[in-house]
Every structure is written in structure tokens, then in C-alpha cells.
C-alpha atoms as a PDB file:
ATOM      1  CA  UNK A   1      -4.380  18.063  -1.151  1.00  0.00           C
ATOM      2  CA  UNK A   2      -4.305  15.107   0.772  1.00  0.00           C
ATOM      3  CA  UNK A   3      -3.529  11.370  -0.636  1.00  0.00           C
ATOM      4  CA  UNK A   4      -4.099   8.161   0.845  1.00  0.00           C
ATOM      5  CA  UNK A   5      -1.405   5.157   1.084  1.00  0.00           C
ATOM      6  CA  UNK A   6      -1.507   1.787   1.454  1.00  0.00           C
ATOM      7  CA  UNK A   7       0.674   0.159   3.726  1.00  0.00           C
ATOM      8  CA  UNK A   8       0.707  -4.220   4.261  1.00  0.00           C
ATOM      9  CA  UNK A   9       1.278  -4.283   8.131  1.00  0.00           C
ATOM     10  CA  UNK A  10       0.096  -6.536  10.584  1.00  0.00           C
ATOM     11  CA  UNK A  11       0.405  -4.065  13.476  1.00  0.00           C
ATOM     12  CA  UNK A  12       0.673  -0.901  11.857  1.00  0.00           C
ATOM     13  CA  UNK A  13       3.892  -0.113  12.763  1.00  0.00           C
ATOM     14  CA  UNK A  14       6.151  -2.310  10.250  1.00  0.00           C
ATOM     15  CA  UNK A  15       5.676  -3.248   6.417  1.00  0.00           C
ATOM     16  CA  UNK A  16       5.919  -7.122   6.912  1.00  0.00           C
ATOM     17  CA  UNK A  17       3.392  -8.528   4.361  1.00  0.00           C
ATOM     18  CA  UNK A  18       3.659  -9.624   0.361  1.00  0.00           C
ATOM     19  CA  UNK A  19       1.192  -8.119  -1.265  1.00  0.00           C
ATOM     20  CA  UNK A  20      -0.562 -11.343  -2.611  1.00  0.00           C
ATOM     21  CA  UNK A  21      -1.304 -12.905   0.850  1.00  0.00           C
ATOM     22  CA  UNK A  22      -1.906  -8.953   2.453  1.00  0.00           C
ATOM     23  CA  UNK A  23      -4.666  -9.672   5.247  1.00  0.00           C
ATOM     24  CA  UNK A  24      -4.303  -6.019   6.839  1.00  0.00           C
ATOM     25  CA  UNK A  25      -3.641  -2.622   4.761  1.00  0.00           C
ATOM     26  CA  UNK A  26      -3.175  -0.046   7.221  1.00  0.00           C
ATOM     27  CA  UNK A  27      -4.649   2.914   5.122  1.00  0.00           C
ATOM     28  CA  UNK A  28      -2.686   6.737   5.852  1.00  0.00           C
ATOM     29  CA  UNK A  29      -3.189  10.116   4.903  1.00  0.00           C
ATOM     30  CA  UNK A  30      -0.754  12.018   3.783  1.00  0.00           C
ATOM     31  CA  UNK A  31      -0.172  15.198   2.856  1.00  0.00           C
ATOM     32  CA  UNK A  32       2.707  18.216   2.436  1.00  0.00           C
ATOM     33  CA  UNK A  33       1.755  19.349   5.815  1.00  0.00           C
ATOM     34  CA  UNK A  34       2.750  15.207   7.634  1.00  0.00           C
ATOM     35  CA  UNK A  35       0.464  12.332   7.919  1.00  0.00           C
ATOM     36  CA  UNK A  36      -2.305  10.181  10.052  1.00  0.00           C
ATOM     37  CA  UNK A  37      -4.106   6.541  10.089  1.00  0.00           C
ATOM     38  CA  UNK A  38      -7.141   7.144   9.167  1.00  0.00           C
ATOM     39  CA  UNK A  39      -8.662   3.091   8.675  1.00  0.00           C
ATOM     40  CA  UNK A  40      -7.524  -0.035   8.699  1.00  0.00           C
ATOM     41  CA  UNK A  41      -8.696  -2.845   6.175  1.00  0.00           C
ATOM     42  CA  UNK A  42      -8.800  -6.235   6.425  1.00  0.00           C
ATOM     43  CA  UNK A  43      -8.810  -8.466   3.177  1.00  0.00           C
ATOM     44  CA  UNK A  44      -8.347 -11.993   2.233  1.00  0.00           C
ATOM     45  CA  UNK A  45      -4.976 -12.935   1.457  1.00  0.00           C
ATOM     46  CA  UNK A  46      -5.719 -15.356  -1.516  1.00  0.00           C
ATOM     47  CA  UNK A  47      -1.891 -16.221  -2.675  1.00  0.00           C
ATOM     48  CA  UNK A  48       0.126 -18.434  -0.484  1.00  0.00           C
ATOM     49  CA  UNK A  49       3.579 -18.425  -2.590  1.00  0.00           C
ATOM     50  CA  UNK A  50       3.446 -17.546  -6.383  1.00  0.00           C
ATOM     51  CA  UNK A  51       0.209 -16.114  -7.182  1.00  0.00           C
ATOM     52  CA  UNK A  52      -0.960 -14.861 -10.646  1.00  0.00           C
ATOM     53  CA  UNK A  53      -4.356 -13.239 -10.935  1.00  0.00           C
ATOM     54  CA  UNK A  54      -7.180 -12.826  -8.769  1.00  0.00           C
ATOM     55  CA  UNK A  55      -6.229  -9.004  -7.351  1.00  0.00           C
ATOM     56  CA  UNK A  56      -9.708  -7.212  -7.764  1.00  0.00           C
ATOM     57  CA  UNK A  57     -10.300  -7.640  -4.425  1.00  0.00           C
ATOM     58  CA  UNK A  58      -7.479  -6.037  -3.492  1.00  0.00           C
ATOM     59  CA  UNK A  59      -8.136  -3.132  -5.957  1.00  0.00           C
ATOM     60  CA  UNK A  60     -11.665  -2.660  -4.695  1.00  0.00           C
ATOM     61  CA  UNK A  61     -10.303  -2.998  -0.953  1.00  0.00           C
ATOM     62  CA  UNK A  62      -7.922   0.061  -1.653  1.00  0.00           C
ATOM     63  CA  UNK A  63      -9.939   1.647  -4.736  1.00  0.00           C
ATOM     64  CA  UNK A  64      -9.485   5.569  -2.626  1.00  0.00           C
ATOM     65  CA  UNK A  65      -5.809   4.723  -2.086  1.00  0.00           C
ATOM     66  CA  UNK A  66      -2.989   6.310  -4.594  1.00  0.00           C
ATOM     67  CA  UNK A  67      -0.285   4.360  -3.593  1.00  0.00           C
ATOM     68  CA  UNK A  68       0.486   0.822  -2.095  1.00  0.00           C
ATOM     69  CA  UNK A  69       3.410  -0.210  -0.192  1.00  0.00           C
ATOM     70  CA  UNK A  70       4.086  -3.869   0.397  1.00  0.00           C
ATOM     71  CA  UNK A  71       7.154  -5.892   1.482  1.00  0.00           C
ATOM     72  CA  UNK A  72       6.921  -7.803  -1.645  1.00  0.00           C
ATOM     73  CA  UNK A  73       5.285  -7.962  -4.919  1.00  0.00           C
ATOM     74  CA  UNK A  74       5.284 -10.388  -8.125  1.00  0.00           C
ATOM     75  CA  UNK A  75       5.234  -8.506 -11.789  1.00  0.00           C
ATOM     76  CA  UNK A  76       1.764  -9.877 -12.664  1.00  0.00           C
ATOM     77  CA  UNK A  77      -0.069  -8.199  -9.649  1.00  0.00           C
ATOM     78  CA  UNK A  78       2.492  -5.255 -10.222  1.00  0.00           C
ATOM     79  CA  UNK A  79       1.008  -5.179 -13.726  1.00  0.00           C
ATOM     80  CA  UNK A  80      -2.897  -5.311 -12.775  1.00  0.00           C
ATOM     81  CA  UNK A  81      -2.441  -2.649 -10.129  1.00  0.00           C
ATOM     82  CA  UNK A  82      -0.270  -0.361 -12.370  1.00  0.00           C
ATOM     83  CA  UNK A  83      -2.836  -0.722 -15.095  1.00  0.00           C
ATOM     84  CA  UNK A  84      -5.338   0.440 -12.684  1.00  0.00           C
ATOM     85  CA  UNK A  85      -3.851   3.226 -11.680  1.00  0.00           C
ATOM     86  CA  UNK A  86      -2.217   2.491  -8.702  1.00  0.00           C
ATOM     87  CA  UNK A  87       1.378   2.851  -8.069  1.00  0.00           C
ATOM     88  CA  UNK A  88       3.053  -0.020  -5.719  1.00  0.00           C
ATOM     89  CA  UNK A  89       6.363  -0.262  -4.247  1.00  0.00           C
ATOM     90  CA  UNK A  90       8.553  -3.106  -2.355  1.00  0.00           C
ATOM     91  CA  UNK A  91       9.374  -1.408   1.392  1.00  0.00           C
ATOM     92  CA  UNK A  92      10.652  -2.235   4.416  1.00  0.00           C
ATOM     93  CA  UNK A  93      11.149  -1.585   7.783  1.00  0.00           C
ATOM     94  CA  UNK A  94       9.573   1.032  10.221  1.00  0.00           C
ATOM     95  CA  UNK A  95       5.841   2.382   8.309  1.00  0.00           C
ATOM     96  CA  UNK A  96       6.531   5.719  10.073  1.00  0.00           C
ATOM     97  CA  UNK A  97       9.732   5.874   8.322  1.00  0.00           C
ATOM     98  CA  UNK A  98       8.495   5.494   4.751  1.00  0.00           C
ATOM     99  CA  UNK A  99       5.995   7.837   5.347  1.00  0.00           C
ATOM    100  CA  UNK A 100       8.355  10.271   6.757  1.00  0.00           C
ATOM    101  CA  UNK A 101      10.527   9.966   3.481  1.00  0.00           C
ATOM    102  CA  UNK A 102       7.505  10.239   1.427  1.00  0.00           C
ATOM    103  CA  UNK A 103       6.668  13.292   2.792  1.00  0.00           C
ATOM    104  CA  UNK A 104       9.632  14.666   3.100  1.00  0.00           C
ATOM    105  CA  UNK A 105      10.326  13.635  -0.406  1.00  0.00           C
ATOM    106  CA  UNK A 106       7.026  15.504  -1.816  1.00  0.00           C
ATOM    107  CA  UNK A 107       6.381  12.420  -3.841  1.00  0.00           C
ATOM    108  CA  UNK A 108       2.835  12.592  -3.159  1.00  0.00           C
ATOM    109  CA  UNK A 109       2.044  16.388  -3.488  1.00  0.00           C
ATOM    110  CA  UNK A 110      -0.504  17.512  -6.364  1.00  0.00           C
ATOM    111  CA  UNK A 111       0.518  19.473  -8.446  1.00  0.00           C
END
């Protein structure tokens, strides 16, 4: 079964955005068999520094997405995404190599 992830990138090729002030979520899909872009999403990046609330937007904006990678994160938009069902994690570097180790990992397989 195919997932889709979340990735804050700019130009789709490196994480380099905190999740807060995210203007671009370059959406994948992924699955056992590898991965492909399938959208990208613009949003408004609301926070500029420390941020708490106001992350519905970003929860709509990614509603069909299972997980969210971000260069950075703050605990209370951790909090309102976990409690939405979404898992997020801090990443870095090379979006092709996260998804690589994702896959390769089977951390997104159903079971």
C-alpha cells in the first residue's frame, strides 16, 4: 500500500525549512516497492521564530499525508500534529536520502 510524506523543501531536493514558517511541502509517495513526487503544496508560513498555535492550516494542507519531515519543529506544533495523527520528524540533508532510508527501513509499510 502506498503512503504519502511530507517533506519542507524549497526545491525539492533538500529538507531546509522549520516546520512553523514551511511555505513549500513537497508531497511523495512511497511505498515497499521505492518512491515518486506526486504534488507540491504551497502554504503560508505563519511563525517567524517561536510559534505556538495556529497549525490547522498546515494539517488541512497535508490532511492525505502520514508522515511529515521538517528541518525543525517546536513541541507545541509537535503536539497538535501528533494528536492528529500525524507523525513528524526533524531531518536533514538530501530528501532523496531520507526517503531512501525510509524505504529501505520499511517504516512506512502496512501491515
Amino acid at each position: 500500500m502506498n503512503t504519502r510524506l511530507a517533506f519542507a523543501s524549497t526545491d525539492g531536493k533538500y529538507i531546509d525549512q522549520h516546520f512553523g514558517s514551511a511555505r513549500i511541502f513537497q508531497i511523495f509517495e512511497v511505498s515497499s516497492a521505492g518512491y515518486r513526487l506526486v504534488d507540491s503544496r504551497q502554504t503560508e508560513g505563519y511563525c517567524r521564530g517561536h510559534c505556538e498555535g495556529g497549525f490547522a492550516h498546515l494539517l488541512e494542507a497535508l490532511a492525505d499525508c502520514s508522515g511529515i519531515f521538517v528541518s525543525r519543529i517546536g513541541e507545541g506544533a509537535a503536539a497538535f500534529m501528533i494528536q492528529h495523527g500525524k507523525r513528524v520528524f526533524e531531518a536533514s540533508g538530501p530528501v532523496d536520502d531520507v526517503i531512501k532510508q525510509v524505504v529501505a527501513d520499511g517504516l512506512w509499510e502496512e501491515e
